[in-house]
PDB file of N, CA and C in Angstrom:
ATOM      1  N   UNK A   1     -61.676   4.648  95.879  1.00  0.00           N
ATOM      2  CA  UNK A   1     -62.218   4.756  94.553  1.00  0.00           C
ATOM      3  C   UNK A   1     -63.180   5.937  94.452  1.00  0.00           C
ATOM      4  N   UNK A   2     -63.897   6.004  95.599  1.00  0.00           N
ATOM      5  CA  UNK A   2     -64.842   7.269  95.421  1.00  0.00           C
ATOM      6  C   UNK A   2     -64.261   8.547  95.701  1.00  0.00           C
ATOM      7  N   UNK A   3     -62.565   8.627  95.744  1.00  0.00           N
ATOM      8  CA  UNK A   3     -62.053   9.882  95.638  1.00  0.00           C
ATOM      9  C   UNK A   3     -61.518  10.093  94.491  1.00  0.00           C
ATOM     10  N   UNK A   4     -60.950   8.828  94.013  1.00  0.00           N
ATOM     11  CA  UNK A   4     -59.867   8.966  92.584  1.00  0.00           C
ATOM     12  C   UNK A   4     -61.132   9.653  91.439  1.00  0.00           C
ATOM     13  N   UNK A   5     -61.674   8.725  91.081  1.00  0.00           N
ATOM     14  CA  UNK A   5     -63.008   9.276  90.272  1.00  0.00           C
ATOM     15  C   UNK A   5     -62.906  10.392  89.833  1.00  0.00           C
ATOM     16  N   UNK A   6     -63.438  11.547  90.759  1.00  0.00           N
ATOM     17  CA  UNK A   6     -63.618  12.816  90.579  1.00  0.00           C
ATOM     18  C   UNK A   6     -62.777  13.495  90.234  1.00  0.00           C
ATOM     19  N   UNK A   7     -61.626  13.141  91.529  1.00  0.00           N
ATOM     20  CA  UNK A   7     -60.437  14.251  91.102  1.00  0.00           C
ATOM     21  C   UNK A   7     -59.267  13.721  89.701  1.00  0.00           C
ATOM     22  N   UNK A   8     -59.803  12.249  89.436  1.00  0.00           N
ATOM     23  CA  UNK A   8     -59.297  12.019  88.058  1.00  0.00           C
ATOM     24  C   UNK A   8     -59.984  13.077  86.845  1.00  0.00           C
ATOM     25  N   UNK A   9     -61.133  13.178  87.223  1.00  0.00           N
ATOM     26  CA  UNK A   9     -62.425  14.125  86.359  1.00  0.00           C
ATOM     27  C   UNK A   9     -61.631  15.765  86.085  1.00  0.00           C
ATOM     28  N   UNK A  10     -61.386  16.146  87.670  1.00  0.00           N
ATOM     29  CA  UNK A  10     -61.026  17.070  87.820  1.00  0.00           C
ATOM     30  C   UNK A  10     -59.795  17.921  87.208  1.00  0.00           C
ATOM     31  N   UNK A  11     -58.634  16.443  86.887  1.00  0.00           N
ATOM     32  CA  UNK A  11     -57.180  17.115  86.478  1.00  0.00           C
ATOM     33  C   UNK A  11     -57.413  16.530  85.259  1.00  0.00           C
ATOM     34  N   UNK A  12     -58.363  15.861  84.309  1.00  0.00           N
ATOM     35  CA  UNK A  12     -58.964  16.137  83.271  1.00  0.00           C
ATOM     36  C   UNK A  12     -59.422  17.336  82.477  1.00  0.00           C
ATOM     37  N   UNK A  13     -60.082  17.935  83.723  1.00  0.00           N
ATOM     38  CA  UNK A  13     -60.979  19.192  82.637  1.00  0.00           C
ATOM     39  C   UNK A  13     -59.860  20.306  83.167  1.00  0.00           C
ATOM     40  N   UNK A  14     -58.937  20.222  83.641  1.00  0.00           N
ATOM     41  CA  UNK A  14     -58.116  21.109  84.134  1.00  0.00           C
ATOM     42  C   UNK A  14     -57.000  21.170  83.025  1.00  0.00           C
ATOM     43  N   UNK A  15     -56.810  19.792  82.713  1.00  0.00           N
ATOM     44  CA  UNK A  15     -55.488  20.045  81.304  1.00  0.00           C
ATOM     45  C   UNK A  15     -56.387  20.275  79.797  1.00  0.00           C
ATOM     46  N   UNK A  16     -57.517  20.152  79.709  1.00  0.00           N
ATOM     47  CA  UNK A  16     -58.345  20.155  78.541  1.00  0.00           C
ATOM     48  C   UNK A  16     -58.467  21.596  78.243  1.00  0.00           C
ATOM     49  N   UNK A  17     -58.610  22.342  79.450  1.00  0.00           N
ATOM     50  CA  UNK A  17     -59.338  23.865  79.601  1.00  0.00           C
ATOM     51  C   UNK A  17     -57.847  24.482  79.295  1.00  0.00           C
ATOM     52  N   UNK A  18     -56.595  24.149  79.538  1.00  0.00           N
ATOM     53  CA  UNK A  18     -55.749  25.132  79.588  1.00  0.00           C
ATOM     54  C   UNK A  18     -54.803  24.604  78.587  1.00  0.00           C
ATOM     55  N   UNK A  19     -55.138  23.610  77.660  1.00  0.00           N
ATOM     56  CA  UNK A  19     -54.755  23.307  76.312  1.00  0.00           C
ATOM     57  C   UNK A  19     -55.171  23.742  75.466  1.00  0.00           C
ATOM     58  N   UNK A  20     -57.043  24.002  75.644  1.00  0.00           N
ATOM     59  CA  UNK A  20     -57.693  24.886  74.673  1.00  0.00           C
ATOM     60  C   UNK A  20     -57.597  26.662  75.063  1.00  0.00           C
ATOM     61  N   UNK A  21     -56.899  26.592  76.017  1.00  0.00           N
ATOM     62  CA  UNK A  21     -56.602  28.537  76.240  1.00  0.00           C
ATOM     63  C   UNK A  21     -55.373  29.058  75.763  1.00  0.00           C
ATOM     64  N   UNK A  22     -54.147  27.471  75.834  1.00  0.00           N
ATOM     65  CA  UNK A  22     -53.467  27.904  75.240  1.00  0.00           C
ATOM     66  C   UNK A  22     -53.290  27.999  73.850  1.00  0.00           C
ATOM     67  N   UNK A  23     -54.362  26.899  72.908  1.00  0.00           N
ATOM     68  CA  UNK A  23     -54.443  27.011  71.645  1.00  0.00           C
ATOM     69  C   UNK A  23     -55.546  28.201  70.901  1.00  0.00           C
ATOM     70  N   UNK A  24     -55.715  29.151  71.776  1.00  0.00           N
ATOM     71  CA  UNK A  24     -56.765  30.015  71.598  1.00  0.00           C
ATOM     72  C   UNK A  24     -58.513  29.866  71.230  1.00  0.00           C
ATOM     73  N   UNK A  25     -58.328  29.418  71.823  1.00  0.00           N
ATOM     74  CA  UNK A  25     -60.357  28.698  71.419  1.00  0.00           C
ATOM     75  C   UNK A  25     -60.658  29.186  72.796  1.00  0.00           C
ATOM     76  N   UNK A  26     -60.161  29.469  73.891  1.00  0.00           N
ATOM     77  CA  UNK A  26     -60.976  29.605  75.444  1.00  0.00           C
ATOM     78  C   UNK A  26     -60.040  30.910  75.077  1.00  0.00           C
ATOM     79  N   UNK A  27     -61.087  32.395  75.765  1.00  0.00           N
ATOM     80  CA  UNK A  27     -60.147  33.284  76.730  1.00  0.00           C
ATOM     81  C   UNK A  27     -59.159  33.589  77.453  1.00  0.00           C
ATOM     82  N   UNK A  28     -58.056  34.442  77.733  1.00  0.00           N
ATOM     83  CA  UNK A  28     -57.701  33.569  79.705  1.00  0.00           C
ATOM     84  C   UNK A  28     -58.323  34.611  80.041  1.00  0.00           C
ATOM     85  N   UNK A  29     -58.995  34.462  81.341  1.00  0.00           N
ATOM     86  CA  UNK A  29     -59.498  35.170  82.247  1.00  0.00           C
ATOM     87  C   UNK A  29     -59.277  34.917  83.713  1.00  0.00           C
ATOM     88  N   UNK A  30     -60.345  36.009  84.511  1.00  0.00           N
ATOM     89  CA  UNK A  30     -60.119  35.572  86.028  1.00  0.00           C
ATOM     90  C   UNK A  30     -60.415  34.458  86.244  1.00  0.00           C
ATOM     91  N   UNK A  31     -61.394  33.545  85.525  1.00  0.00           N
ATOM     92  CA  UNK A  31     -61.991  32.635  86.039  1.00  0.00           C
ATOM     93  C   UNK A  31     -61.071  31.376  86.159  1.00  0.00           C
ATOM     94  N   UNK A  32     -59.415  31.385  85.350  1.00  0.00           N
ATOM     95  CA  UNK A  32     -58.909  30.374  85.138  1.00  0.00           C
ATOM     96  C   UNK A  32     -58.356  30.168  86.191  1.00  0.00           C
ATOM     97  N   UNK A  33     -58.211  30.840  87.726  1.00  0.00           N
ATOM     98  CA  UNK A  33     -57.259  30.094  89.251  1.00  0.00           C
ATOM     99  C   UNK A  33     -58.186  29.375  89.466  1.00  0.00           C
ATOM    100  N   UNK A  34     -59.589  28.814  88.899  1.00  0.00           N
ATOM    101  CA  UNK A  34     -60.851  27.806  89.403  1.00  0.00           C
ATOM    102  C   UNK A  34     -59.949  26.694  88.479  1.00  0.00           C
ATOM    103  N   UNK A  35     -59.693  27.182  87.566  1.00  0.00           N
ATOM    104  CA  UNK A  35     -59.179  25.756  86.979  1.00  0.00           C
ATOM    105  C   UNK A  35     -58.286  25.350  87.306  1.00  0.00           C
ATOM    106  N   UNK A  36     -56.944  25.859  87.476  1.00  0.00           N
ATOM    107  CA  UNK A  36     -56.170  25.700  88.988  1.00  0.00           C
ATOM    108  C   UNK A  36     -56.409  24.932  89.668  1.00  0.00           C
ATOM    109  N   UNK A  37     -57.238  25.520  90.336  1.00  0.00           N
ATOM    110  CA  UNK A  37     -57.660  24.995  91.861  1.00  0.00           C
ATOM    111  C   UNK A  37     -57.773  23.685  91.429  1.00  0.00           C
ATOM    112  N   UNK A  38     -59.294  23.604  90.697  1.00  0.00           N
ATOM    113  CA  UNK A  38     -59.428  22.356  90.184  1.00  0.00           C
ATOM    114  C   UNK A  38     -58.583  21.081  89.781  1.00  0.00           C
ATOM    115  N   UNK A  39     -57.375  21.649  88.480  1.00  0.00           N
ATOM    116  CA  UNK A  39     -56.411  20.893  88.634  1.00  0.00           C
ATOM    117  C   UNK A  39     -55.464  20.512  89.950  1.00  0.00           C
ATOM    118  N   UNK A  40     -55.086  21.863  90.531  1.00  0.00           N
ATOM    119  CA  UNK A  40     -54.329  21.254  92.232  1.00  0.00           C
ATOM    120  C   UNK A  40     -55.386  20.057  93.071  1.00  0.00           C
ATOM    121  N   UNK A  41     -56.920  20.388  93.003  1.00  0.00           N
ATOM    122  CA  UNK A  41     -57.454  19.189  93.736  1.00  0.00           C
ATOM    123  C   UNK A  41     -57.809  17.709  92.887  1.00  0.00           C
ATOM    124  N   UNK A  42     -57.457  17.864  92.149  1.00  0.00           N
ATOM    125  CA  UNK A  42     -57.483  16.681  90.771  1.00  0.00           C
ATOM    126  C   UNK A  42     -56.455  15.741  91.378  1.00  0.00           C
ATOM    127  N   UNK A  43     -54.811  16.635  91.136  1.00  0.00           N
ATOM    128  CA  UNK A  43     -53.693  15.932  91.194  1.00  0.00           C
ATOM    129  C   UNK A  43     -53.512  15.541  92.947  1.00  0.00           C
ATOM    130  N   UNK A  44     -53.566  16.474  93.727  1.00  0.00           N
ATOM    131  CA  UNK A  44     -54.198  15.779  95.238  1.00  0.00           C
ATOM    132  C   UNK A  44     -54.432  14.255  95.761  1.00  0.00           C
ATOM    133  N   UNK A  45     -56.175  14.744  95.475  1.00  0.00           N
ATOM    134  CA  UNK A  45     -57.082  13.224  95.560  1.00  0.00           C
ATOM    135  C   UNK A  45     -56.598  12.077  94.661  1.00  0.00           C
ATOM    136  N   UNK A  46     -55.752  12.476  93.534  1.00  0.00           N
ATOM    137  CA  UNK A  46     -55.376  11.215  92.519  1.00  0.00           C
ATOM    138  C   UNK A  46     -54.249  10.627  93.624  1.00  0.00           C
ATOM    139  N   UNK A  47     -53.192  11.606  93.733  1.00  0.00           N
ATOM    140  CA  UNK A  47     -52.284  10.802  94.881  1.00  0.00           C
ATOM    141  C   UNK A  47     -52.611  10.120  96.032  1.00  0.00           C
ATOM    142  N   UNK A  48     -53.483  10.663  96.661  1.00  0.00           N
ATOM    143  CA  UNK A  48     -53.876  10.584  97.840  1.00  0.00           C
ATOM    144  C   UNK A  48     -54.046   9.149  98.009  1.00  0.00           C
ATOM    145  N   UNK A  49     -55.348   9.022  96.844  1.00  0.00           N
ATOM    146  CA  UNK A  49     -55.948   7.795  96.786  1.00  0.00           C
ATOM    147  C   UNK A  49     -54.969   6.544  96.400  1.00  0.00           C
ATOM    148  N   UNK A  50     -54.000   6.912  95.595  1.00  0.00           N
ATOM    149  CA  UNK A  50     -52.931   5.949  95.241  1.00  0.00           C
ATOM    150  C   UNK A  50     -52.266   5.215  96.404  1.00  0.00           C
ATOM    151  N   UNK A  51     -52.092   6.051  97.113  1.00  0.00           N
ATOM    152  CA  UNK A  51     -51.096   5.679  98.261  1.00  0.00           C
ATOM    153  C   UNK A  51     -51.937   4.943  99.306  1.00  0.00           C
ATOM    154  N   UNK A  52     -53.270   5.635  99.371  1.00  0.00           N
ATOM    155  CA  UNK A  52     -54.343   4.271 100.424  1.00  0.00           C
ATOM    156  C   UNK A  52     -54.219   3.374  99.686  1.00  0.00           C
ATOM    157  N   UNK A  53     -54.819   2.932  98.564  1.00  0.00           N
ATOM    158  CA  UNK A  53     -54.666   1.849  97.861  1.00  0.00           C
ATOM    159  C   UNK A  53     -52.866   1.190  97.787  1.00  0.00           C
ATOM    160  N   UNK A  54     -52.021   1.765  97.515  1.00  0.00           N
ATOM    161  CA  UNK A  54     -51.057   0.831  97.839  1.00  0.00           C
ATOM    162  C   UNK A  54     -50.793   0.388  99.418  1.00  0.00           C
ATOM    163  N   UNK A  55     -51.573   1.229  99.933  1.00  0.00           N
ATOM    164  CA  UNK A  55     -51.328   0.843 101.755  1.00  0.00           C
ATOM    165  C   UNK A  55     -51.703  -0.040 101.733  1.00  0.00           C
ATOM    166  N   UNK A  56     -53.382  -0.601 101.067  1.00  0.00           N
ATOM    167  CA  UNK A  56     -54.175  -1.369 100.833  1.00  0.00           C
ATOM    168  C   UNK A  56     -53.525  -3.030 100.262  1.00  0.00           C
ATOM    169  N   UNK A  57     -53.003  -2.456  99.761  1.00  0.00           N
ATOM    170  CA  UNK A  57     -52.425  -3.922  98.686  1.00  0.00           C
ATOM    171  C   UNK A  57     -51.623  -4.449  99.636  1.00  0.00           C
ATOM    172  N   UNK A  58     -50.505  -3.674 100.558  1.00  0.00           N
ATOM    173  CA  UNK A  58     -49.432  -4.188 101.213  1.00  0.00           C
ATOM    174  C   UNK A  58     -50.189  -4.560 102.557  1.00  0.00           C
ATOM    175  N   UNK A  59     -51.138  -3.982 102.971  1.00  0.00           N
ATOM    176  CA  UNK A  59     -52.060  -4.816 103.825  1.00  0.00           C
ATOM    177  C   UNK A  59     -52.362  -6.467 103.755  1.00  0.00           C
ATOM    178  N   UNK A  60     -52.936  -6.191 102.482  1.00  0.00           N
ATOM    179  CA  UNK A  60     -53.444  -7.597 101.770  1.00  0.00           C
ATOM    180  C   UNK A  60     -52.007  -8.837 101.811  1.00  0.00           C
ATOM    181  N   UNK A  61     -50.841  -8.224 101.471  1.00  0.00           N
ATOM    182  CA  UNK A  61     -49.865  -9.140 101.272  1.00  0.00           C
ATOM    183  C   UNK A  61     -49.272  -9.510 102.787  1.00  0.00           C
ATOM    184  N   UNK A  62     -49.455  -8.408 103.906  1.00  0.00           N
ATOM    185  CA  UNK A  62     -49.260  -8.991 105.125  1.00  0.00           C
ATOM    186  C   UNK A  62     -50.107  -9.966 105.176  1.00  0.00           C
ATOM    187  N   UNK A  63     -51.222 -10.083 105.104  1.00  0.00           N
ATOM    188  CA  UNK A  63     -52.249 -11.185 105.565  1.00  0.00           C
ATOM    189  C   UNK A  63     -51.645 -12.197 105.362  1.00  0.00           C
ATOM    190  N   UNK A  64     -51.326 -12.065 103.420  1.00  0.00           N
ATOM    191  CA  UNK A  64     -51.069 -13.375 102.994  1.00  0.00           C
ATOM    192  C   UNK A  64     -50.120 -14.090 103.644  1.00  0.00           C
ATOM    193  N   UNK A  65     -48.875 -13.313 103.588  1.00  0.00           N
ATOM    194  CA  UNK A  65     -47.826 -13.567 104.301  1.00  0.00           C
ATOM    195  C   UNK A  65     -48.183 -14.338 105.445  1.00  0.00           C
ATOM    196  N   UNK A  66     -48.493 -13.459 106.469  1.00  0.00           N
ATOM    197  CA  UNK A  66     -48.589 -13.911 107.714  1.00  0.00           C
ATOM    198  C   UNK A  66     -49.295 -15.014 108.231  1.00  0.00           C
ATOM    199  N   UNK A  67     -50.559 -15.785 107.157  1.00  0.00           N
ATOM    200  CA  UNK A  67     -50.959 -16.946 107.108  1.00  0.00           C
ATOM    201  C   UNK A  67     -49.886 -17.852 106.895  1.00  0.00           C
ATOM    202  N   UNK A  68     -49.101 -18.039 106.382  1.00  0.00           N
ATOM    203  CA  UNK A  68     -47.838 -19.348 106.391  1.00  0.00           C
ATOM    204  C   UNK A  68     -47.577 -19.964 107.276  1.00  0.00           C
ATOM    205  N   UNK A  69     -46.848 -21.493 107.319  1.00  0.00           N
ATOM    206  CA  UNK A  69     -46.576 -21.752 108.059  1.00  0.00           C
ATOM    207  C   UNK A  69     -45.145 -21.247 108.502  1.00  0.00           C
ATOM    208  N   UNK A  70     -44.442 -21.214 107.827  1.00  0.00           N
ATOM    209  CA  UNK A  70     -42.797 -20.687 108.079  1.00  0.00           C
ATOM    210  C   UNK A  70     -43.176 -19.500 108.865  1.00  0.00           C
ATOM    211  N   UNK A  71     -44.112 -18.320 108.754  1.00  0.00           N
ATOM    212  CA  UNK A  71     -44.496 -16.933 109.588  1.00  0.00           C
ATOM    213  C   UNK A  71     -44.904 -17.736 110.965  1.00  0.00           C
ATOM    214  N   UNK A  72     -45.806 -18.621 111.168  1.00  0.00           N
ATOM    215  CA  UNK A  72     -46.242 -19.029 112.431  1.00  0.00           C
ATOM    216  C   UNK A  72     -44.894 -19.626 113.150  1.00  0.00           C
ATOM    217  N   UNK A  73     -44.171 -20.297 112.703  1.00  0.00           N
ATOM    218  CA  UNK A  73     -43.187 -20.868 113.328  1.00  0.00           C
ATOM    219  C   UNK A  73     -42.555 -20.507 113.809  1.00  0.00           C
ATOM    220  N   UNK A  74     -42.003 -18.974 112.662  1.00  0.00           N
ATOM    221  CA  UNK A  74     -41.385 -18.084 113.053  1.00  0.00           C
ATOM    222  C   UNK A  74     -41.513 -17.186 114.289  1.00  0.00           C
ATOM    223  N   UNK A  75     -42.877 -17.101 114.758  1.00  0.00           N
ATOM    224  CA  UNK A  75     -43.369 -16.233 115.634  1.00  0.00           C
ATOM    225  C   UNK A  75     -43.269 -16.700 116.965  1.00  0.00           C
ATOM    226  N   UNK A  76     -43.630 -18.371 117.143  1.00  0.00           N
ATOM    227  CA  UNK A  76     -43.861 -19.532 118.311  1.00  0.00           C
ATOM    228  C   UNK A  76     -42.498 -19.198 118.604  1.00  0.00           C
ATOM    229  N   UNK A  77     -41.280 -19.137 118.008  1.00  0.00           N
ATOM    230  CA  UNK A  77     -40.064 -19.200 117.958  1.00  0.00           C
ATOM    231  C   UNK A  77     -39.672 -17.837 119.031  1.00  0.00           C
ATOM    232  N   UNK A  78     -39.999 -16.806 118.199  1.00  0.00           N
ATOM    233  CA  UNK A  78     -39.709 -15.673 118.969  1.00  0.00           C
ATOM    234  C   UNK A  78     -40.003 -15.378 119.891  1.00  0.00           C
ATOM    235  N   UNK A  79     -41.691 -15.640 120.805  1.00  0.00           N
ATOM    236  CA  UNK A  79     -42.212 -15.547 121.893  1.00  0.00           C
ATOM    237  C   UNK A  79     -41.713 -16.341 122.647  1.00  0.00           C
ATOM    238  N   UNK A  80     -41.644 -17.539 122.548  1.00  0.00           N
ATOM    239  CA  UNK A  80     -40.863 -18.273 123.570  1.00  0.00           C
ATOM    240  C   UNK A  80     -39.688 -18.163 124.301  1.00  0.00           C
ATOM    241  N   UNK A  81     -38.778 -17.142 122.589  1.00  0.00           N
ATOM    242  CA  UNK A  81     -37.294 -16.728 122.850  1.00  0.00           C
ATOM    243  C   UNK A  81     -37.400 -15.279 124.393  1.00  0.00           C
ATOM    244  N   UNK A  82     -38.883 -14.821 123.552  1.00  0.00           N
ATOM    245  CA  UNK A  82     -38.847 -13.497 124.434  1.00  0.00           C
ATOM    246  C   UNK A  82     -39.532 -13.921 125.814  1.00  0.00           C
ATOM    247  N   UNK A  83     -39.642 -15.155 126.404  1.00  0.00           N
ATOM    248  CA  UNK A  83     -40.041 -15.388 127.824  1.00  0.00           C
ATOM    249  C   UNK A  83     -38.790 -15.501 128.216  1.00  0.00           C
ATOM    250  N   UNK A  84     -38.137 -15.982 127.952  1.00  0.00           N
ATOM    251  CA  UNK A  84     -36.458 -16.180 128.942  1.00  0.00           C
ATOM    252  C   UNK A  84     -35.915 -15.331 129.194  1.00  0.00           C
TER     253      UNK A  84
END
């Protein structure tokens, strides 16, 4: 969360700035590969963070999972299979 934030911020002011340059109210100038940049590290950290967080979730659903009884049974089952 403390990455999405920003670089959500970031590919914010990155499509705002180059909507108003293309509707003529901003310049273009040199200064616009910062907004670039900005947008490339916006869209980045937005992914980035997506994908920990879904790592995150499917973490969470192993747990759940793996608390069951049908998972425990399943497992007593297999170790035993794998001593013979």
């Amino acid at each position: 969360m403390a990455v999405a934030i920003p670089c959500t911020v970031l590919f914010i002011i990155g499509v705002l700035v180059l909507g108003f340059t293309a509707r003529g109210y901003i310049a273009w100038s040199d200064f616009h590969s910062f907004v670039f940049l900005g947008f490339a590290a916006g869209i980045f950290g937005f992914v980035y963070s997506a994908g920990v967080m879904e790592a995150y979730e499917l973490l969470v659903e192993n747990e759940q999972y793996s608390s069951r009884i049908f998972f425990r049974i399943k497992r007593k089952i297999k170790e035993k299979l794998d001593r013979i």
